[in-house]
N, C-alpha and C. Protein backbone atom coordinates (compact mmCIF):
# COMPACT_ATOMS: atom_id res chain seq x y z
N UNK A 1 0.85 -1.17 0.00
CA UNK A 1 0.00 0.00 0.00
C UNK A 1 0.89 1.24 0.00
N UNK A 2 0.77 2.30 -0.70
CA UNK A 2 1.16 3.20 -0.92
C UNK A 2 0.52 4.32 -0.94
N UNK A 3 0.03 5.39 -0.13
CA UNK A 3 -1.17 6.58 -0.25
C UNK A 3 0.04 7.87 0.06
N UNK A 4 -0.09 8.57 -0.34
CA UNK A 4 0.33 9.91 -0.23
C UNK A 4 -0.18 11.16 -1.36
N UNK A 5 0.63 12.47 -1.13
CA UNK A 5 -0.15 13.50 -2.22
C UNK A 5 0.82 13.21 -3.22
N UNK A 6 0.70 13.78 -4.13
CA UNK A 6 1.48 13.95 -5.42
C UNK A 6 2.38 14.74 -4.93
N UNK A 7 2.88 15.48 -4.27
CA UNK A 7 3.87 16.02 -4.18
C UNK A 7 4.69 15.77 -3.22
N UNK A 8 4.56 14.72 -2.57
CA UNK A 8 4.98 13.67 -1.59
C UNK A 8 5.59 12.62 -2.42
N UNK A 9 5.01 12.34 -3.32
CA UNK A 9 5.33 11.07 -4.09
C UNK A 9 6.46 11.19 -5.13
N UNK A 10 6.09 12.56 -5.26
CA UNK A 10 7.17 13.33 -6.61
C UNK A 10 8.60 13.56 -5.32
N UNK A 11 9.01 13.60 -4.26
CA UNK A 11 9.57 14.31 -3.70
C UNK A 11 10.75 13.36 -3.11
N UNK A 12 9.64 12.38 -2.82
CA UNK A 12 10.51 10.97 -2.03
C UNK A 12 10.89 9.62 -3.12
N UNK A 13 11.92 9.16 -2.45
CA UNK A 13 12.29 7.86 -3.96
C UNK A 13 12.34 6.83 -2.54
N UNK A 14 10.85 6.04 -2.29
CA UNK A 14 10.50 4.89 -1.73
C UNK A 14 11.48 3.84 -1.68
N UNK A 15 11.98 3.82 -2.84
CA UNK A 15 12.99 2.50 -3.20
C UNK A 15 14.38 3.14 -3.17
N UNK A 16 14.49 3.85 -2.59
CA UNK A 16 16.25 4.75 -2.18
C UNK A 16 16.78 2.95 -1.39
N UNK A 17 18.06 3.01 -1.12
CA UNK A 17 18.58 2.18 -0.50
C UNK A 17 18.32 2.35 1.02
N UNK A 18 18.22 3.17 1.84
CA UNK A 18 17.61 3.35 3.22
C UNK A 18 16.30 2.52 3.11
N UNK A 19 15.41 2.75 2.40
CA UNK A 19 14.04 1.93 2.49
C UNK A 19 14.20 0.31 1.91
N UNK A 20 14.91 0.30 0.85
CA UNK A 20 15.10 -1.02 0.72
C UNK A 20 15.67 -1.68 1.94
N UNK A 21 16.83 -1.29 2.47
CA UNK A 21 17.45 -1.77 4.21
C UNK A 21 16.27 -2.69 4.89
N UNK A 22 15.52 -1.37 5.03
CA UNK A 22 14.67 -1.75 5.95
C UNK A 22 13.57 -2.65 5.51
N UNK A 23 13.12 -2.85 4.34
CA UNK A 23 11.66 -3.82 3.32
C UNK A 23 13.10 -4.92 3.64
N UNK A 24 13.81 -5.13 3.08
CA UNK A 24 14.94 -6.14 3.27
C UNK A 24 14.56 -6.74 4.73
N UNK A 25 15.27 -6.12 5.67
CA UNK A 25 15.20 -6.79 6.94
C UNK A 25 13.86 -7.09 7.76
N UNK A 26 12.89 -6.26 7.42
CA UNK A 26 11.38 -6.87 7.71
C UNK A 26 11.20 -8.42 7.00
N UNK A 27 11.39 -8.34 5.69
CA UNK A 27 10.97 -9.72 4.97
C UNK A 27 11.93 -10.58 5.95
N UNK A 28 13.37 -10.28 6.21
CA UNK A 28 14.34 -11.53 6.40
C UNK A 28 14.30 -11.85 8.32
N UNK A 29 13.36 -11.43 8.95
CA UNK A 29 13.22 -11.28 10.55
C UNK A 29 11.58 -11.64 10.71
N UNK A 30 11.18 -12.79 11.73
CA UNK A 30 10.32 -12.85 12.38
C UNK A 30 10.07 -12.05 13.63
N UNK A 31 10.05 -11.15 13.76
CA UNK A 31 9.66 -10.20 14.35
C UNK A 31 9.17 -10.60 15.58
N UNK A 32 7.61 -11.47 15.46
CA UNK A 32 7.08 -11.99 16.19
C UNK A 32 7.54 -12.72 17.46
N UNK A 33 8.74 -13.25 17.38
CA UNK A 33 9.95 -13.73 17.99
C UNK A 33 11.24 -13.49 18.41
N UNK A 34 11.02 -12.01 17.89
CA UNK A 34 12.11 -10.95 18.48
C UNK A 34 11.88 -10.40 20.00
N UNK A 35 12.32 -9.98 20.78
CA UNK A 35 12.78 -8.87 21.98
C UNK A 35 12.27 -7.66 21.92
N UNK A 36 11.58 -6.91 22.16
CA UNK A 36 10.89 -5.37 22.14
C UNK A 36 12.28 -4.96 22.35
N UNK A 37 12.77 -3.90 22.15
CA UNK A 37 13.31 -2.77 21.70
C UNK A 37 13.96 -2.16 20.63
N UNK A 38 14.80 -2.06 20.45
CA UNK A 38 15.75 -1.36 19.08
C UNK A 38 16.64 -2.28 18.34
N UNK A 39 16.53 -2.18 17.05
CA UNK A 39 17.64 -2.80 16.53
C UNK A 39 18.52 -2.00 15.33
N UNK A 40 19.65 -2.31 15.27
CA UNK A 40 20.05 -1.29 14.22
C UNK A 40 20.02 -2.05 12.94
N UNK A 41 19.86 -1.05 11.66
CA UNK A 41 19.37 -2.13 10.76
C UNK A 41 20.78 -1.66 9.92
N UNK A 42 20.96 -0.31 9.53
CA UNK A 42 22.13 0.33 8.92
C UNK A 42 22.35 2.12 9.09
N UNK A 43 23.11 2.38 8.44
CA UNK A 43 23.19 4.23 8.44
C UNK A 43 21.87 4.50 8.56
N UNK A 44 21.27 5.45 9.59
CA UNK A 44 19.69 6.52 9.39
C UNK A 44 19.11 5.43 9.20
N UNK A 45 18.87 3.81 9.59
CA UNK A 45 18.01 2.69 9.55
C UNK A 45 17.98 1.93 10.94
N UNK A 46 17.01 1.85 11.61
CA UNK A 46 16.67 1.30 12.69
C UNK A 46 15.07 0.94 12.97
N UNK A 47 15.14 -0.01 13.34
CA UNK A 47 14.28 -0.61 14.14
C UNK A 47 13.45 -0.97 15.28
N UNK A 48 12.31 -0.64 15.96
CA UNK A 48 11.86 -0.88 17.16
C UNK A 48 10.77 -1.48 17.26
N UNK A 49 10.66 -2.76 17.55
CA UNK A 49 10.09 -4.02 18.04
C UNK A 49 8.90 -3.16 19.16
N UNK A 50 7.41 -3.74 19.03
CA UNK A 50 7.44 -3.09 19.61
C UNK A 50 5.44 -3.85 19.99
N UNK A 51 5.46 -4.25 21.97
CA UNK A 51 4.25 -5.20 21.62
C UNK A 51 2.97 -4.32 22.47
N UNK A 52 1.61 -4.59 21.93
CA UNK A 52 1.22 -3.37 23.37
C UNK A 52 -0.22 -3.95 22.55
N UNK A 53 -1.17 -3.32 23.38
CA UNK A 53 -2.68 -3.27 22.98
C UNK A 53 -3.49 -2.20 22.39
N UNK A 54 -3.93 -2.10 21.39
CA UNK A 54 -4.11 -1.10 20.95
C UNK A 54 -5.41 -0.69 21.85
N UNK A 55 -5.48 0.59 21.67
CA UNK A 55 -6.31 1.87 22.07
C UNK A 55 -7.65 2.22 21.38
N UNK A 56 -8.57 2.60 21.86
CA UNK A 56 -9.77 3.56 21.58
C UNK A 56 -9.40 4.74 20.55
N UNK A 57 -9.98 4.68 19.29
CA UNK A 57 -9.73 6.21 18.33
C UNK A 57 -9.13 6.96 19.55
N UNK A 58 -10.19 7.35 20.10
CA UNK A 58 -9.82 9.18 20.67
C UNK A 58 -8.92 8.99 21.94
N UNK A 59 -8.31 8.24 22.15
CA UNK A 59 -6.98 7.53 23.01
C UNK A 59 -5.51 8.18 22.12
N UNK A 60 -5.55 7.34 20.76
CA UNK A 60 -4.96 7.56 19.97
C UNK A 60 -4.52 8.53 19.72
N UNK A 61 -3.25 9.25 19.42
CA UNK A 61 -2.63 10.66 19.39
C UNK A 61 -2.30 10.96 18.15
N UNK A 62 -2.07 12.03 17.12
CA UNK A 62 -1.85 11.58 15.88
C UNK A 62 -0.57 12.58 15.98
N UNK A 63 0.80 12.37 15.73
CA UNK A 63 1.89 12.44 15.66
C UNK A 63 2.81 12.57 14.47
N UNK A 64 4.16 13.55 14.68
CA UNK A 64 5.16 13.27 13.48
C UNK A 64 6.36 13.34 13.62
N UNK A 65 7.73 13.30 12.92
CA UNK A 65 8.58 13.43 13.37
C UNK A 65 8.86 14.26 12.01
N UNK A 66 10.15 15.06 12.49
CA UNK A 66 10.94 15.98 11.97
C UNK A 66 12.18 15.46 10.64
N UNK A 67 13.13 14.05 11.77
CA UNK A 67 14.28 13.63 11.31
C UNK A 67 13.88 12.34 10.48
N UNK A 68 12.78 11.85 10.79
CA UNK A 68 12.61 9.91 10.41
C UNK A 68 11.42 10.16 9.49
N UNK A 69 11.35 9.38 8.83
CA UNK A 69 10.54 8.64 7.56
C UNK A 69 9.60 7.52 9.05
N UNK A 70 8.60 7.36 9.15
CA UNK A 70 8.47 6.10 10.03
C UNK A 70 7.81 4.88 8.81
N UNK A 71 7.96 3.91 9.48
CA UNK A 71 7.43 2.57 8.79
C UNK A 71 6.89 1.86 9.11
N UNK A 72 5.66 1.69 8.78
CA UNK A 72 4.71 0.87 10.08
C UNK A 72 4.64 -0.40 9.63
N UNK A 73 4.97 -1.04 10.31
CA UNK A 73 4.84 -2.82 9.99
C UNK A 73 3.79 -3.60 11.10
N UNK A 74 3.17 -4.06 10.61
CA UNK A 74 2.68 -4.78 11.30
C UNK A 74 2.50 -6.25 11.55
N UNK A 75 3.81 -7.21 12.74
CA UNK A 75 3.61 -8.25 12.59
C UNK A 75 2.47 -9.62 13.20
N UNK A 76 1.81 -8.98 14.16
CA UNK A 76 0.47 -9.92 14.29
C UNK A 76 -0.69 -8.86 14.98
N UNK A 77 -1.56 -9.30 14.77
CA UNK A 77 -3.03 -8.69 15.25
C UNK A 77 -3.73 -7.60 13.98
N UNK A 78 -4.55 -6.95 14.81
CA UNK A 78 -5.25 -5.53 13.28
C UNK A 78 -4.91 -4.22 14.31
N UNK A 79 -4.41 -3.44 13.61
CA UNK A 79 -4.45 -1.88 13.60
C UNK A 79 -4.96 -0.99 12.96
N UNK A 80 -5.77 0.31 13.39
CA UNK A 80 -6.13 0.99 12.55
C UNK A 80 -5.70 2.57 13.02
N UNK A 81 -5.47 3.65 12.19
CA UNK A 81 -5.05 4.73 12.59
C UNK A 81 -4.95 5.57 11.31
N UNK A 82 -5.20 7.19 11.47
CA UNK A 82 -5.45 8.11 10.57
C UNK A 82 -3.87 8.69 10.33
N UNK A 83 -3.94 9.16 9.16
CA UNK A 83 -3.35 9.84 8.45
C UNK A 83 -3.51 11.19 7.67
N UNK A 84 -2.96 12.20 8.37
CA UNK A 84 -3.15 13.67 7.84
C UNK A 84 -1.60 14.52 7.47
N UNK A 85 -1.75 15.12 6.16
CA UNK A 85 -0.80 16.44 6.55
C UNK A 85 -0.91 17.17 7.65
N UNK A 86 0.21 16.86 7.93
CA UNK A 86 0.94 17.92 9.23
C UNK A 86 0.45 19.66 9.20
N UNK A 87 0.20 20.09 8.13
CA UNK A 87 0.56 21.58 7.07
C UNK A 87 -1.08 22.00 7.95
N UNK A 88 -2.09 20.83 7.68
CA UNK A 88 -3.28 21.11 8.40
C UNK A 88 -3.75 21.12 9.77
N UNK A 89 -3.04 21.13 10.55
CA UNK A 89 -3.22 19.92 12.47
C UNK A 89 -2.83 21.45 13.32
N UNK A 90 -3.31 20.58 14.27
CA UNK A 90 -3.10 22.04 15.06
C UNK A 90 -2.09 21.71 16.62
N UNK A 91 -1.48 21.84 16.46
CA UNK A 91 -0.02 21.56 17.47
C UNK A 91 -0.30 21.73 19.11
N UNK A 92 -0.67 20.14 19.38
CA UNK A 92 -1.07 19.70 20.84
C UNK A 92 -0.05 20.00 21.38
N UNK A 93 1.30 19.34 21.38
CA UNK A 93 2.50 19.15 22.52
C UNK A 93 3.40 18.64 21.20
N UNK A 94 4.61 19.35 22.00
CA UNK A 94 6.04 19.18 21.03
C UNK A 94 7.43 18.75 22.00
N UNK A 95 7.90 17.51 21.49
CA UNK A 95 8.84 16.74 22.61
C UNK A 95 9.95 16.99 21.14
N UNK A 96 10.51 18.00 20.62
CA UNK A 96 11.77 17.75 19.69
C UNK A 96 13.10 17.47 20.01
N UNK A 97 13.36 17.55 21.75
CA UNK A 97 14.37 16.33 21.96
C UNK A 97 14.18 14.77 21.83
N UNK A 98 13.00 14.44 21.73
CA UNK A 98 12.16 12.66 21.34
C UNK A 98 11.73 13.08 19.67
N UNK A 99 12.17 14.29 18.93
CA UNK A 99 11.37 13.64 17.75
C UNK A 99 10.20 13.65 17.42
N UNK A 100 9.32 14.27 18.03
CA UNK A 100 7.95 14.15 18.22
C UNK A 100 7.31 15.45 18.82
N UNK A 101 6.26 15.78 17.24
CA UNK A 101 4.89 16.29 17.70
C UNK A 101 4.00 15.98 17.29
N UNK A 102 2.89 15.92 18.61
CA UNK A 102 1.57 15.90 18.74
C UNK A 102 0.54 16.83 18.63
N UNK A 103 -1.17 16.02 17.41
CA UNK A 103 -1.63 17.02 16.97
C UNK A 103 -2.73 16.95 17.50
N UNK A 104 -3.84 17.96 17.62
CA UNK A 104 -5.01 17.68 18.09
C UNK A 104 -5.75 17.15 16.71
N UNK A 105 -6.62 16.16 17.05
CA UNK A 105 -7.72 15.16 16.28
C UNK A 105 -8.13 15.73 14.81
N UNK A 106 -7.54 15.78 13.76
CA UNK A 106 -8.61 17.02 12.96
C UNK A 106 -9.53 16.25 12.45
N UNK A 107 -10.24 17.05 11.97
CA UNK A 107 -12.05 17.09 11.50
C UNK A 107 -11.57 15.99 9.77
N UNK A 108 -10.55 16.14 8.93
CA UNK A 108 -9.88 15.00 8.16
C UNK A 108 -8.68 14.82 8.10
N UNK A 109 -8.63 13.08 7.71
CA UNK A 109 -7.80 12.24 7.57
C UNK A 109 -7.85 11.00 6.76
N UNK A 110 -7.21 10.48 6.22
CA UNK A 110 -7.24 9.30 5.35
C UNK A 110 -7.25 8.11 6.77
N UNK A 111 -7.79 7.27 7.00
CA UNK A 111 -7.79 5.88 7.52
C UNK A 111 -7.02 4.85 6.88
N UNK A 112 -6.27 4.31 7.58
CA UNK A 112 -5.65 3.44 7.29
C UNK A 112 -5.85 2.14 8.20
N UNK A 113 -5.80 0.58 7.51
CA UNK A 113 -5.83 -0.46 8.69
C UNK A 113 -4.89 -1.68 7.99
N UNK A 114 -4.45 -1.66 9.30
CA UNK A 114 -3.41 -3.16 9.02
C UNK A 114 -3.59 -4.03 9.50
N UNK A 115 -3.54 -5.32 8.86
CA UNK A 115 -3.22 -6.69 9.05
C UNK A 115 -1.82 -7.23 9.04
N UNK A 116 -1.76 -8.37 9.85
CA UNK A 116 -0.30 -9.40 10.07
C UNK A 116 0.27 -8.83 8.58
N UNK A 117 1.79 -8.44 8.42
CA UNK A 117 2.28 -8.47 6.86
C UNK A 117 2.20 -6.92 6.35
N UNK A 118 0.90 -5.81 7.19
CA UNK A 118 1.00 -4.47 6.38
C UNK A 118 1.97 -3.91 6.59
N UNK A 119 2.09 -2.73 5.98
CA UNK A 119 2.91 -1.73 6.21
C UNK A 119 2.24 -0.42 5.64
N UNK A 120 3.00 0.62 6.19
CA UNK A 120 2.61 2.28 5.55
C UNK A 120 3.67 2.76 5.64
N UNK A 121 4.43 4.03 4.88
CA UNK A 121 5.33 4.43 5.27
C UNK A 121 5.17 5.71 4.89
N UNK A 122 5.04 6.46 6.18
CA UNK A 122 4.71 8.09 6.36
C UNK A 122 6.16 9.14 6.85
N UNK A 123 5.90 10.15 5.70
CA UNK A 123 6.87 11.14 5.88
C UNK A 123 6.98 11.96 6.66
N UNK A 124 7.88 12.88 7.11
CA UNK A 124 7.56 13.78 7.98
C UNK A 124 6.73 14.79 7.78
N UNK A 125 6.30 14.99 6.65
CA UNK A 125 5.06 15.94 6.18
C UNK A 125 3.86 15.64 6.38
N UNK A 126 3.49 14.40 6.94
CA UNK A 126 2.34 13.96 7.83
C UNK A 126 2.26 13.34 8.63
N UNK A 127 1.51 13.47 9.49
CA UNK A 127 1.18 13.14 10.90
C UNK A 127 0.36 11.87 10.90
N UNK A 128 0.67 10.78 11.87
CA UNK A 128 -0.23 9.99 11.85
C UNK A 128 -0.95 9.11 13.35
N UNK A 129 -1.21 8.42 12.99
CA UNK A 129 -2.06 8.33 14.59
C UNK A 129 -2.08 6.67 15.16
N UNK A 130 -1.18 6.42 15.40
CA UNK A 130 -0.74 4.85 15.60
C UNK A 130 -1.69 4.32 17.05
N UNK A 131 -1.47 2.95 17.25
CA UNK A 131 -2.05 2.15 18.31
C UNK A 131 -3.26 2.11 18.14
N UNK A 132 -4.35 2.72 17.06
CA UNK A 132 -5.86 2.71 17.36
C UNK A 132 -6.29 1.56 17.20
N UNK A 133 -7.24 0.95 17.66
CA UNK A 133 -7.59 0.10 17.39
C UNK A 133 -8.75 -0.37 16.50
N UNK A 134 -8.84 -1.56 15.92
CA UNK A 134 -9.29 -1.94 14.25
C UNK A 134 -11.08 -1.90 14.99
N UNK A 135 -11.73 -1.55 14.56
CA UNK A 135 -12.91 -2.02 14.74
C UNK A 135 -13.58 -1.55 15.81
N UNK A 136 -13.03 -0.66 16.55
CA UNK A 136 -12.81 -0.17 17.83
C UNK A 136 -12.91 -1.43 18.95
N UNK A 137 -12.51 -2.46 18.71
CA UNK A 137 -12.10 -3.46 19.38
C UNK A 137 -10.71 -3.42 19.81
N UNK A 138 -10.21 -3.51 21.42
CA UNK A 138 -8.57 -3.52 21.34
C UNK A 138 -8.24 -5.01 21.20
N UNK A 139 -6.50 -4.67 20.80
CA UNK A 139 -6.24 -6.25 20.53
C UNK A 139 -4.88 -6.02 20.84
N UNK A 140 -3.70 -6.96 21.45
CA UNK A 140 -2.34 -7.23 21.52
C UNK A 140 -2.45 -6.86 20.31
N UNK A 141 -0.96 -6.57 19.76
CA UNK A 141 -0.61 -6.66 18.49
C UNK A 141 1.08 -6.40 18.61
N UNK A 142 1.76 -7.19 17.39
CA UNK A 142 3.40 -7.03 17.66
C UNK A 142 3.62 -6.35 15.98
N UNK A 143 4.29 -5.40 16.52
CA UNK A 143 4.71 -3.83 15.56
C UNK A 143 6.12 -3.78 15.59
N UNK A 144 6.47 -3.29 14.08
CA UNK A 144 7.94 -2.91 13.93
C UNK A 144 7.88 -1.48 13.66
N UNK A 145 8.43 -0.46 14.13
CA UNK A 145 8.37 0.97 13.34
C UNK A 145 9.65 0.78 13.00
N UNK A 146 10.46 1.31 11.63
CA UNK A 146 11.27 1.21 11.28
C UNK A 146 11.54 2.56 11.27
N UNK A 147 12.76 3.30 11.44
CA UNK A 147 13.41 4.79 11.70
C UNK A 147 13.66 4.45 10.16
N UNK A 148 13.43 5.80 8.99
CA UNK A 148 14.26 5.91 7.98
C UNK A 148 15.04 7.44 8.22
N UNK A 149 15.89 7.53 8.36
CA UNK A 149 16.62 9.00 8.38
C UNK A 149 16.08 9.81 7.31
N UNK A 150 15.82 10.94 7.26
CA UNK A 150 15.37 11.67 6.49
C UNK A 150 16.60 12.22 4.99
């Protein structure tokens, strides 16, 4: 799956060698059977294992980072979570020693949901809203976010 604007798409080269790294080492790692925390994958490429229960929509925070490309993998359970330009959101809380700001809820967003095997991979030009849960049912689920350096 691939969703972004056209000028997102025109801007970024998906298949750069940083993203291949990382599509590489997702396919070649069971995840599922990995250790929660970090792994290094290569230069501006890393990894974080990562197991938890997902959340209620309005639990859910919708977020971005500055330096990283993120990569959402998802290796067991369903996730669901929105996706907006950043350009539109209105700036909850800002942690830019962690990398991270938080937006308040906006009125739109593209939806996104994953199954065992998905992935998304969102730029820093949008914000997105991880842990929600599919159906508004929560569920365990085991997640890779992959760091791409910008």
């Amino acid at each position: 799956m691939f969703a972004t604007s056209i000028k997102l798409a025109k801007k970024y080269d998906y298949l750069a060698p940083r993203f291949k790294q990382a599509y590489d080492w997702l396919d070649s790692h069971d995840v599922t059977k990995m250790e929660d925390g970090r792994y290094d994958i290569g230069e501006g490429v890393f990894a974080m294992v990562q197991r938890y229960t997902t959340l209620p929509f309005e639990k859910a925070r919708f977020e971005c980072h500055n330096e990283y490309f993120d990569i959402q993998y998802l290796a067991a359970g369903h996730e669901s979570f929105g996706v907006a330009l950043r350009s539109d959101l209105e700036v909850e809380e800002e942690r830019l020693a962690d990398d991270v700001i938080f937006y308040k809820t906006p009125k739109f967003y593209t939806p996104v949901n994953l199954k065992a095997g998905d992935l998304v991979a969102v730029p820093p030009e949008e914000a997105h809203q991880p842990r929600a849960a599919y159906n508004g049912q929560p569920e365990a689920v085991v997640k890779v976010v992959v760091k791409v350096k910008v």
